[in-house]
N, C-alpha and C. Protein backbone atom coordinates (compact mmCIF):
# COMPACT_ATOMS: atom_id res chain seq x y z
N UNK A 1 -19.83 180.59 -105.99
CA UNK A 1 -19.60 181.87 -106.63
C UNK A 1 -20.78 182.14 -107.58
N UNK A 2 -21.60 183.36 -107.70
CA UNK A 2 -22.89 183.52 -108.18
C UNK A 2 -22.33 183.56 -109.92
N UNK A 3 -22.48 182.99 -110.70
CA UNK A 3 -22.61 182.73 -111.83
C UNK A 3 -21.84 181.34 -112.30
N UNK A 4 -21.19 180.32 -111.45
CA UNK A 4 -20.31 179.77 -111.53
C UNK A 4 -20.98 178.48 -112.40
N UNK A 5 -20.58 177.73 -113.11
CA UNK A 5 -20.90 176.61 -113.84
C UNK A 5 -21.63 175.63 -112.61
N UNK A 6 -22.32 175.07 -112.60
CA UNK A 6 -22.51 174.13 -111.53
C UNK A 6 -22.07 172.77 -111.81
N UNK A 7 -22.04 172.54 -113.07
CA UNK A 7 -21.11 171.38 -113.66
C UNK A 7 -19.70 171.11 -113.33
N UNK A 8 -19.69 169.86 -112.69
CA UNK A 8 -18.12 169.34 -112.57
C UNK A 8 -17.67 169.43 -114.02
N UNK A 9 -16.07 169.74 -114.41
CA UNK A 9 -16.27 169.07 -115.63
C UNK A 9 -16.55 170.35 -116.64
N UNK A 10 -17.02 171.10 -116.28
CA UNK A 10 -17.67 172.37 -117.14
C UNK A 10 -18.61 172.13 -118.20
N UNK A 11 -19.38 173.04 -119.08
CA UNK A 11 -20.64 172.70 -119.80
C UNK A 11 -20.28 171.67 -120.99
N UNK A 12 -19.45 171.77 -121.18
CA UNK A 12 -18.97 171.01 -122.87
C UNK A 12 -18.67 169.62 -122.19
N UNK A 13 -18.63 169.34 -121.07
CA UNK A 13 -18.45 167.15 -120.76
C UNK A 13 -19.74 167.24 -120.16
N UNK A 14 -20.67 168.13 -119.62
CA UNK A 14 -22.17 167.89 -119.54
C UNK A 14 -22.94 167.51 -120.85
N UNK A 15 -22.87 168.46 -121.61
CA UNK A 15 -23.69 168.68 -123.00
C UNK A 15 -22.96 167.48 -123.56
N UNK A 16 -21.78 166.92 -123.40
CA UNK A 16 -21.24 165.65 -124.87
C UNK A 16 -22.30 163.95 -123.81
N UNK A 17 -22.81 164.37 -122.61
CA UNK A 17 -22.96 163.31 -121.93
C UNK A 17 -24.72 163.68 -121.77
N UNK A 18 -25.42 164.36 -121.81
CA UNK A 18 -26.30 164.63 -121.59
C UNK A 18 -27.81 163.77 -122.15
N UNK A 19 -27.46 163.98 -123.64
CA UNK A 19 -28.49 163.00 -124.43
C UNK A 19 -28.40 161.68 -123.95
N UNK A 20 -27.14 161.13 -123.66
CA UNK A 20 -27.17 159.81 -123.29
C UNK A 20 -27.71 159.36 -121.93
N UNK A 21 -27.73 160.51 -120.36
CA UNK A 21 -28.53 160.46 -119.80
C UNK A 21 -30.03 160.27 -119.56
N UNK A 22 -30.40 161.48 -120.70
CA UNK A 22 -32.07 161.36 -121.19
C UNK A 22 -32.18 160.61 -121.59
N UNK A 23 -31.53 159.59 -122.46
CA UNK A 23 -32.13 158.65 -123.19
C UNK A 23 -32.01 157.65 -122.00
N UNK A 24 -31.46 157.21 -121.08
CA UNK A 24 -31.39 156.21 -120.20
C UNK A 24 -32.60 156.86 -119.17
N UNK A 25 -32.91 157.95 -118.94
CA UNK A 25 -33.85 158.12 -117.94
C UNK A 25 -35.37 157.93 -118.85
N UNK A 26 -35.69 157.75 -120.10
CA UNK A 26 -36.45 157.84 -120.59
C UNK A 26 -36.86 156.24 -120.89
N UNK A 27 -35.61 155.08 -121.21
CA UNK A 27 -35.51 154.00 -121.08
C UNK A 27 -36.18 153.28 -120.02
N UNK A 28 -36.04 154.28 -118.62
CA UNK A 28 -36.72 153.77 -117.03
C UNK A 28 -38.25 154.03 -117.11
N UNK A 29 -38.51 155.32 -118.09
CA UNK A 29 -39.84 154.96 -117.99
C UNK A 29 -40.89 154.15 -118.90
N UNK A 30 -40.18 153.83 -120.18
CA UNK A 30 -40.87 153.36 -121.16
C UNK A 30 -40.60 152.27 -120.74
N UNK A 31 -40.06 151.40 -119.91
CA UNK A 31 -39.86 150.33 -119.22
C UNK A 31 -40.80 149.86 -118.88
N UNK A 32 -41.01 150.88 -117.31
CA UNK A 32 -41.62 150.81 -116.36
C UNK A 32 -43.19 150.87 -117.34
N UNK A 33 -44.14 151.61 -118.16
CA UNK A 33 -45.02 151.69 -118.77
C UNK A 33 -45.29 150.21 -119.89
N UNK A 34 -44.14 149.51 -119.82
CA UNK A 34 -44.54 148.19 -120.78
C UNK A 34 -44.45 147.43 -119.47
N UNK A 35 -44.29 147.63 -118.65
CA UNK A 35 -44.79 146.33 -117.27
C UNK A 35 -43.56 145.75 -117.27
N UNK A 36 -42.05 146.09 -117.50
CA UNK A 36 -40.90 145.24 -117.96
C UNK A 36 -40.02 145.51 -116.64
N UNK A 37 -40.13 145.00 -115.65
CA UNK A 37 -39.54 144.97 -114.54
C UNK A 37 -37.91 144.85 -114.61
N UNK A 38 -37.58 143.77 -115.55
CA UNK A 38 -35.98 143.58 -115.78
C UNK A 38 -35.70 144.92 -116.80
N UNK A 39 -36.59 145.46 -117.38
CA UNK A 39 -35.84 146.54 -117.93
C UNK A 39 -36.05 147.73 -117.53
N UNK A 40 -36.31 147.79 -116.13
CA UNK A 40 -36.24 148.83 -115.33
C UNK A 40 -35.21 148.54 -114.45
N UNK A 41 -34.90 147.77 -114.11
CA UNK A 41 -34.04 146.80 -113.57
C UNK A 41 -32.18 147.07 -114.13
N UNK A 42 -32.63 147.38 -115.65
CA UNK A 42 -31.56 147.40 -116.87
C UNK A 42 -31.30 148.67 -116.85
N UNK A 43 -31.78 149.68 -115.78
CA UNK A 43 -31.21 151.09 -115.77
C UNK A 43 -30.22 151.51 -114.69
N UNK A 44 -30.37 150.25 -113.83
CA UNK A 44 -29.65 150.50 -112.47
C UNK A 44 -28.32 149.72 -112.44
N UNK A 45 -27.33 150.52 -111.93
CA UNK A 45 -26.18 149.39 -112.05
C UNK A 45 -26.06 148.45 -111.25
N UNK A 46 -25.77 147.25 -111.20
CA UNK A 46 -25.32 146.11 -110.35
C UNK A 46 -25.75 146.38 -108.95
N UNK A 47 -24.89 147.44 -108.19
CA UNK A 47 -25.50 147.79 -106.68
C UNK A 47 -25.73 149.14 -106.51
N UNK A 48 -27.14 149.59 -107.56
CA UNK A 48 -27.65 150.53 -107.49
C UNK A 48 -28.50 150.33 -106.71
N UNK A 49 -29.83 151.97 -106.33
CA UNK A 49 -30.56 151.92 -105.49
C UNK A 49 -31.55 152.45 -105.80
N UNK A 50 -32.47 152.14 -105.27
CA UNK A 50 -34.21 152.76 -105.34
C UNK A 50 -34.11 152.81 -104.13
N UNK A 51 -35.24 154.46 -103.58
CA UNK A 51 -36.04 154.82 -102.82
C UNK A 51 -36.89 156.03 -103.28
N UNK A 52 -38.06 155.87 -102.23
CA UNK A 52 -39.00 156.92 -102.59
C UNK A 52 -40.06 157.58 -101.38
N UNK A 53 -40.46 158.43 -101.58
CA UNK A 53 -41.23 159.05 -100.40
C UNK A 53 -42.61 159.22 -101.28
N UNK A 54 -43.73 159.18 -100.86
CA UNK A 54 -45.15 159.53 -101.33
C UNK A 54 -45.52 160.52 -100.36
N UNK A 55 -46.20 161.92 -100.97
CA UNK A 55 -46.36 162.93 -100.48
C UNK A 55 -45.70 163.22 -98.83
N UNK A 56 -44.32 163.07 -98.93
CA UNK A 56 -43.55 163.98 -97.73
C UNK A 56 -44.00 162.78 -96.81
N UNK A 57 -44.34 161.65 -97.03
CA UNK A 57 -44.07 160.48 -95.96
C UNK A 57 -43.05 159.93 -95.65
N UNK A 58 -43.14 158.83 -94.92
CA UNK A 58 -42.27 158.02 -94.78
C UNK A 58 -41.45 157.67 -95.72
N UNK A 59 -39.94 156.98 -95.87
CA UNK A 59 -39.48 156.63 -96.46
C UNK A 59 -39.54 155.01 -97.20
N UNK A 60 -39.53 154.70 -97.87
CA UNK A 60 -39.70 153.26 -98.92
C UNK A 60 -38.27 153.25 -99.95
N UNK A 61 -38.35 151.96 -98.92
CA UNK A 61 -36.88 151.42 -99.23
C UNK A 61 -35.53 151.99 -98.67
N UNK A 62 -34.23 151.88 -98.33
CA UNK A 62 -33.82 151.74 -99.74
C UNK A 62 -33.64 150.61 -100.56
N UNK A 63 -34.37 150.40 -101.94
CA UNK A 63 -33.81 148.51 -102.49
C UNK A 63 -32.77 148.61 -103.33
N UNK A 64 -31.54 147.38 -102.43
CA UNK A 64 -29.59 147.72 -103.35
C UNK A 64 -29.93 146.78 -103.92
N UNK A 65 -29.03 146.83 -105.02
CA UNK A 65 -28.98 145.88 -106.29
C UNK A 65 -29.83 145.47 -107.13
N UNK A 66 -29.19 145.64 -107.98
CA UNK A 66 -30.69 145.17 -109.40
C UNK A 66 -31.81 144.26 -109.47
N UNK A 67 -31.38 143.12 -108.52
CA UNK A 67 -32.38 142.12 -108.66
C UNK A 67 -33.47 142.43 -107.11
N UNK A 68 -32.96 143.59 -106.40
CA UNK A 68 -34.07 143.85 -105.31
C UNK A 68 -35.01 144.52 -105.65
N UNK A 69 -34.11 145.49 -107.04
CA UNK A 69 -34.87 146.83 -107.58
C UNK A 69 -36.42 145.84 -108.26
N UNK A 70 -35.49 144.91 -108.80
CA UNK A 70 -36.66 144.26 -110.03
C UNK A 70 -37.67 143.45 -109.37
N UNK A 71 -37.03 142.67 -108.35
CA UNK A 71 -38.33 142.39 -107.06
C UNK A 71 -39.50 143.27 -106.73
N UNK A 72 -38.83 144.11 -106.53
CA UNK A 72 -40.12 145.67 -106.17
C UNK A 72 -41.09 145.65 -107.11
N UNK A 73 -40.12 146.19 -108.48
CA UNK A 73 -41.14 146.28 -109.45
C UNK A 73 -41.74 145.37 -110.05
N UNK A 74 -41.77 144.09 -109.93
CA UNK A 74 -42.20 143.30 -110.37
C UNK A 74 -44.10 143.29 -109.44
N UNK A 75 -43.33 143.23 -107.85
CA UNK A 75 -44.17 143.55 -107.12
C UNK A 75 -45.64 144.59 -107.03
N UNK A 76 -44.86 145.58 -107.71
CA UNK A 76 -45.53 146.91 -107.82
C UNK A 76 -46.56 146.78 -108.95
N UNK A 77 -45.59 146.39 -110.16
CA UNK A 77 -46.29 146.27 -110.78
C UNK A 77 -48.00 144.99 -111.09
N UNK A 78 -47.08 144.04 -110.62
CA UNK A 78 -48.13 142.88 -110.29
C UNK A 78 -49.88 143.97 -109.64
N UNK A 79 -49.66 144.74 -108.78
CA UNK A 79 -50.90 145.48 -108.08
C UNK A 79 -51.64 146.88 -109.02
N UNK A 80 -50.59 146.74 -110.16
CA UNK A 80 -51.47 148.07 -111.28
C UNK A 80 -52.47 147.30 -112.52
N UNK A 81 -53.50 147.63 -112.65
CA UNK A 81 -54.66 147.27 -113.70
C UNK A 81 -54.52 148.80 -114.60
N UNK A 82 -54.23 149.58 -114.61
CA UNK A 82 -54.12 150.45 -115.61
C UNK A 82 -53.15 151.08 -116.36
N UNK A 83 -53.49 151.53 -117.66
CA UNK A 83 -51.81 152.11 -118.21
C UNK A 83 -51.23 152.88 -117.99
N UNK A 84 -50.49 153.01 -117.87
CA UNK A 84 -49.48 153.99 -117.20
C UNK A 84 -48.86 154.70 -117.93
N UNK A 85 -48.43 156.32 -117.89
CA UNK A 85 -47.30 156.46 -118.68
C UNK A 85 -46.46 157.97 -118.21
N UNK A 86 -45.22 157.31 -118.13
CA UNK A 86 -44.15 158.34 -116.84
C UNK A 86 -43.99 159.12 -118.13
N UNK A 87 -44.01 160.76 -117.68
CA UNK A 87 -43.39 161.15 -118.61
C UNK A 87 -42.38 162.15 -117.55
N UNK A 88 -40.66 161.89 -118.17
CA UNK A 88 -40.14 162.35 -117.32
C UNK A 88 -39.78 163.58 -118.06
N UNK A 89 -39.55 164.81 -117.47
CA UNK A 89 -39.04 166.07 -117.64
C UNK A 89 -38.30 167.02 -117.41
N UNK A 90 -37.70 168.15 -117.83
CA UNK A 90 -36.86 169.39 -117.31
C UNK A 90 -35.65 168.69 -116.23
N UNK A 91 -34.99 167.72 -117.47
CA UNK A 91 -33.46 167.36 -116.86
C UNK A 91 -32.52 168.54 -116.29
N UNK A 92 -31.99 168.48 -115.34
CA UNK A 92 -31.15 169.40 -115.01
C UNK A 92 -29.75 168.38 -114.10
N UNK A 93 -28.70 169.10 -114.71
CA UNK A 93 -27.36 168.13 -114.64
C UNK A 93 -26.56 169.31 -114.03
N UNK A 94 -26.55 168.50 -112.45
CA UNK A 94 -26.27 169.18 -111.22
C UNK A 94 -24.45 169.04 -111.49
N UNK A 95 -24.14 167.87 -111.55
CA UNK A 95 -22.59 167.39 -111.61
C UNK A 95 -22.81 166.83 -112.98
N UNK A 96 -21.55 166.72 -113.62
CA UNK A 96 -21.12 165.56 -114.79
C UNK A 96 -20.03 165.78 -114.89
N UNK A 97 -18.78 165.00 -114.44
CA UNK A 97 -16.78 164.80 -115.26
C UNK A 97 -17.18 163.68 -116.07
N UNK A 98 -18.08 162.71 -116.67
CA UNK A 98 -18.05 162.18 -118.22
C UNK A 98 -17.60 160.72 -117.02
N UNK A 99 -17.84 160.19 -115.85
CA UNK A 99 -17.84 159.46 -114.98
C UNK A 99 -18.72 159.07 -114.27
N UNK A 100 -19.33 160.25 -113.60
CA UNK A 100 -20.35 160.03 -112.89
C UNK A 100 -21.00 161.67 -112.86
N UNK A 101 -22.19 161.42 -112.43
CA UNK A 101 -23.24 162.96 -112.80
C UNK A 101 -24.32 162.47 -111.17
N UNK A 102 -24.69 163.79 -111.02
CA UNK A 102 -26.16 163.84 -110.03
C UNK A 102 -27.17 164.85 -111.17
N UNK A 103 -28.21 164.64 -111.40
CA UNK A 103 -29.43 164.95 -112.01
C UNK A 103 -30.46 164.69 -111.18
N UNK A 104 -31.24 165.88 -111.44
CA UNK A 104 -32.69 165.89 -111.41
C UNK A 104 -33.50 166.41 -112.57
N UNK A 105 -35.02 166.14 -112.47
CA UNK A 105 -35.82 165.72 -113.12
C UNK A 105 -37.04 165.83 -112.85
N UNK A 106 -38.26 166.01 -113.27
CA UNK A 106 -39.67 166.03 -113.00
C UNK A 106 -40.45 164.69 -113.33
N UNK A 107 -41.48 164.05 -112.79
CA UNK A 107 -42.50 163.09 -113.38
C UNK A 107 -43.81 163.45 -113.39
N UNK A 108 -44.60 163.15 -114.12
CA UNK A 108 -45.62 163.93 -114.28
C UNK A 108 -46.52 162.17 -114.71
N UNK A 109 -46.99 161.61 -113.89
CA UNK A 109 -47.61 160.18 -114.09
C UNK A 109 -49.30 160.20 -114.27
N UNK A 110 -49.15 159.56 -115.69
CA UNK A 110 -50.53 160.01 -116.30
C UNK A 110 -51.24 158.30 -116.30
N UNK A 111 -52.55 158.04 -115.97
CA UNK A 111 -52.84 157.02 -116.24
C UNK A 111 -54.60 156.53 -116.83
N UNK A 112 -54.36 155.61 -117.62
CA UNK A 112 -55.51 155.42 -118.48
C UNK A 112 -56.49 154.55 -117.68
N UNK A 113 -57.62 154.41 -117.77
CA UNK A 113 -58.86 153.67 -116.69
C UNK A 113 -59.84 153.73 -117.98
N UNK A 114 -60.35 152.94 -118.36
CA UNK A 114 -61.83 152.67 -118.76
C UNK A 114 -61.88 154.22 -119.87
N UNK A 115 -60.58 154.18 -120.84
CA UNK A 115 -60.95 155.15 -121.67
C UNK A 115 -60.65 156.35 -120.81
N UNK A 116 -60.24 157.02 -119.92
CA UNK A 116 -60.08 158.21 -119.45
C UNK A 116 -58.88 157.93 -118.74
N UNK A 117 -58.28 159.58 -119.00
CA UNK A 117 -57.03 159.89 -119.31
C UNK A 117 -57.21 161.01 -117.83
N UNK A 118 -55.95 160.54 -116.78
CA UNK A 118 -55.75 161.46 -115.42
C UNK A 118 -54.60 161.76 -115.51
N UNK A 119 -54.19 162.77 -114.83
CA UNK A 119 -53.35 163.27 -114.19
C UNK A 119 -52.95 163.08 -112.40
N UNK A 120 -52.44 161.61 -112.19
CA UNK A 120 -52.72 160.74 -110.31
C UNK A 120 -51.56 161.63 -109.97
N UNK A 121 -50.22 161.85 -110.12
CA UNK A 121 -49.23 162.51 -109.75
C UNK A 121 -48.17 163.32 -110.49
N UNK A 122 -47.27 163.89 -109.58
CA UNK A 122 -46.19 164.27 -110.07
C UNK A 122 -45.02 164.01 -109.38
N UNK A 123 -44.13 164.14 -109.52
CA UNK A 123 -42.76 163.91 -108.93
C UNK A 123 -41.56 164.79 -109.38
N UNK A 124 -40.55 164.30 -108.03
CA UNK A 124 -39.23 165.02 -108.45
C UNK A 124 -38.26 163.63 -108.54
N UNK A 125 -37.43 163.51 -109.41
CA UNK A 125 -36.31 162.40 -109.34
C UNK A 125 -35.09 163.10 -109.09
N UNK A 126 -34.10 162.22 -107.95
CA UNK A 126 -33.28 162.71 -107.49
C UNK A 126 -32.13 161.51 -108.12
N UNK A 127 -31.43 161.82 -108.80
CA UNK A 127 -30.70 160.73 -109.46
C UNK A 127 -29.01 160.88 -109.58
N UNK A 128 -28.46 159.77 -109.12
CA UNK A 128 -26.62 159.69 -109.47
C UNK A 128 -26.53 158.83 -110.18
N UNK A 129 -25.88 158.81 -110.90
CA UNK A 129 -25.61 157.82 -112.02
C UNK A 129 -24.06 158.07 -112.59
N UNK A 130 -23.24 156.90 -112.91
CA UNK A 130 -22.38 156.16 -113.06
C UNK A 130 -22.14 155.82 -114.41
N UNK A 131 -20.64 155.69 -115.16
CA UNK A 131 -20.89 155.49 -116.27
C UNK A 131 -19.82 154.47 -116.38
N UNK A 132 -20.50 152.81 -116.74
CA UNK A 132 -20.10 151.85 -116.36
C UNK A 132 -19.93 151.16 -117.84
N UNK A 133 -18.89 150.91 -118.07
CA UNK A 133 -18.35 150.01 -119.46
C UNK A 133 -18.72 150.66 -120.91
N UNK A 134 -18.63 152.02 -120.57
CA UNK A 134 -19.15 153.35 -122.05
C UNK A 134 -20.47 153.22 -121.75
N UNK A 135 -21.58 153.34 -120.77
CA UNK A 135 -23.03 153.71 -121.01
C UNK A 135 -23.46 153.70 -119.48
N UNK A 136 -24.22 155.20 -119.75
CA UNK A 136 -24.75 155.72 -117.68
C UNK A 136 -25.76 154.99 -117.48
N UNK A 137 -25.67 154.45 -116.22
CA UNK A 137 -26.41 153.80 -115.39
C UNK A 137 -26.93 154.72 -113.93
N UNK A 138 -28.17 154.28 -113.71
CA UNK A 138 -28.96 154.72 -112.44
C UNK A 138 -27.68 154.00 -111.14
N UNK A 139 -27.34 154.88 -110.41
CA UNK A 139 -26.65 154.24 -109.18
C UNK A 139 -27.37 154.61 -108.12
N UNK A 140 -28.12 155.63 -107.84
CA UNK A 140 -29.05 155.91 -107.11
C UNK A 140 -30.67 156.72 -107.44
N UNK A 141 -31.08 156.40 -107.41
CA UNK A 141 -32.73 156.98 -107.51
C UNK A 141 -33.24 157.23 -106.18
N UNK A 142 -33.82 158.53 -106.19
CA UNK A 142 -34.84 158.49 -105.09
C UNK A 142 -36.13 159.18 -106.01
N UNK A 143 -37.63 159.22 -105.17
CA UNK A 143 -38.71 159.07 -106.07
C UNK A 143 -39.44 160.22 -105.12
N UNK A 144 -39.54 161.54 -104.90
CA UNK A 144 -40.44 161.90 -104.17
C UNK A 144 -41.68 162.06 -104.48
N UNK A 145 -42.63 161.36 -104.09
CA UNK A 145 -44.10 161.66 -105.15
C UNK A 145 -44.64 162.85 -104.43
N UNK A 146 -45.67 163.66 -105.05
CA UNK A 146 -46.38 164.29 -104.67
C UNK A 146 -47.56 163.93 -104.17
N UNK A 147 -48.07 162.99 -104.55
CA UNK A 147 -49.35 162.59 -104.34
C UNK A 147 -49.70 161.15 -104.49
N UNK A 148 -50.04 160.56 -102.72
CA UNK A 148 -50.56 159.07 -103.88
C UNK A 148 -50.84 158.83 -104.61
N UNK A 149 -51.05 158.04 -105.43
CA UNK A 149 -51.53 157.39 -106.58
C UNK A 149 -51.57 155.89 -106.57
């Protein structure tokens, strides 16, 4: 129906749950930017999931459970020499009943080399998340990049 809430739940159990989302999606990247694999790891629940596509390719992954997620990144990270830093953006909270939510999100991945500051990609995050023992957790991620990097 054209004006209809898109929120399960309606705006007032989005907005009381919302900050606590951002702050957990913001947790994944300041994580991921200190090289901390288990605390990227610490965003996903128990048998959550990672996947991702790089510019409209193939698919990568899907990796279930936390300790496959943290394999990856451990992996991933092991192959980066420069700093990194996700900055994620323009949350938008597709579902939320104060249980579980689908969100998306922008990345905009900036990285440092020899004193100079790029702009390698951007992204869309496609995210469900779960709210497990009073605090939301990643239950699914997907990563579409725009652009190798």
């Amino acid at each position: 129906m054209p004006g209809a809430d898109p929120v399960a739940g309606g705006a007032a159990v989005a907005y009381e749950h919302r900050a606590e989302i951002d702050d957990l999606l913001n947790r994944y990247a300041h994580a991921y930017d200190d090289r901390d694999a288990a605390g990227v790891g610490a965003t996903f629940a128990e048998d959550g999931e990672l996947s991702l596509t790089i510019a409209g390719g193939d698919l990568v992954g899907p990796f279930v459970g936390r300790e496959a997620i943290i394999a990856m990144m451990t992996g991933a990270l092991a192959g980066q020499d420069d700093q990194r830093r996700h900055v994620a953006s323009t949350l938008a909270l597709d579902a939320c009943d104060g249980t579980a939510a689908e969100a998306r999100s922008y990345l905009t991945l900036v990285t440092i080399v020899d004193g100079a500051l790029s702009v390698v990609s951007t992204a869309r995050y496609s995210d469900r998340l779960r709210r497990v023992d009073g605090r939301w957790l990643l239950a699914r991620r997907h990563i579409a990049l725009d652009l190798p990097y």
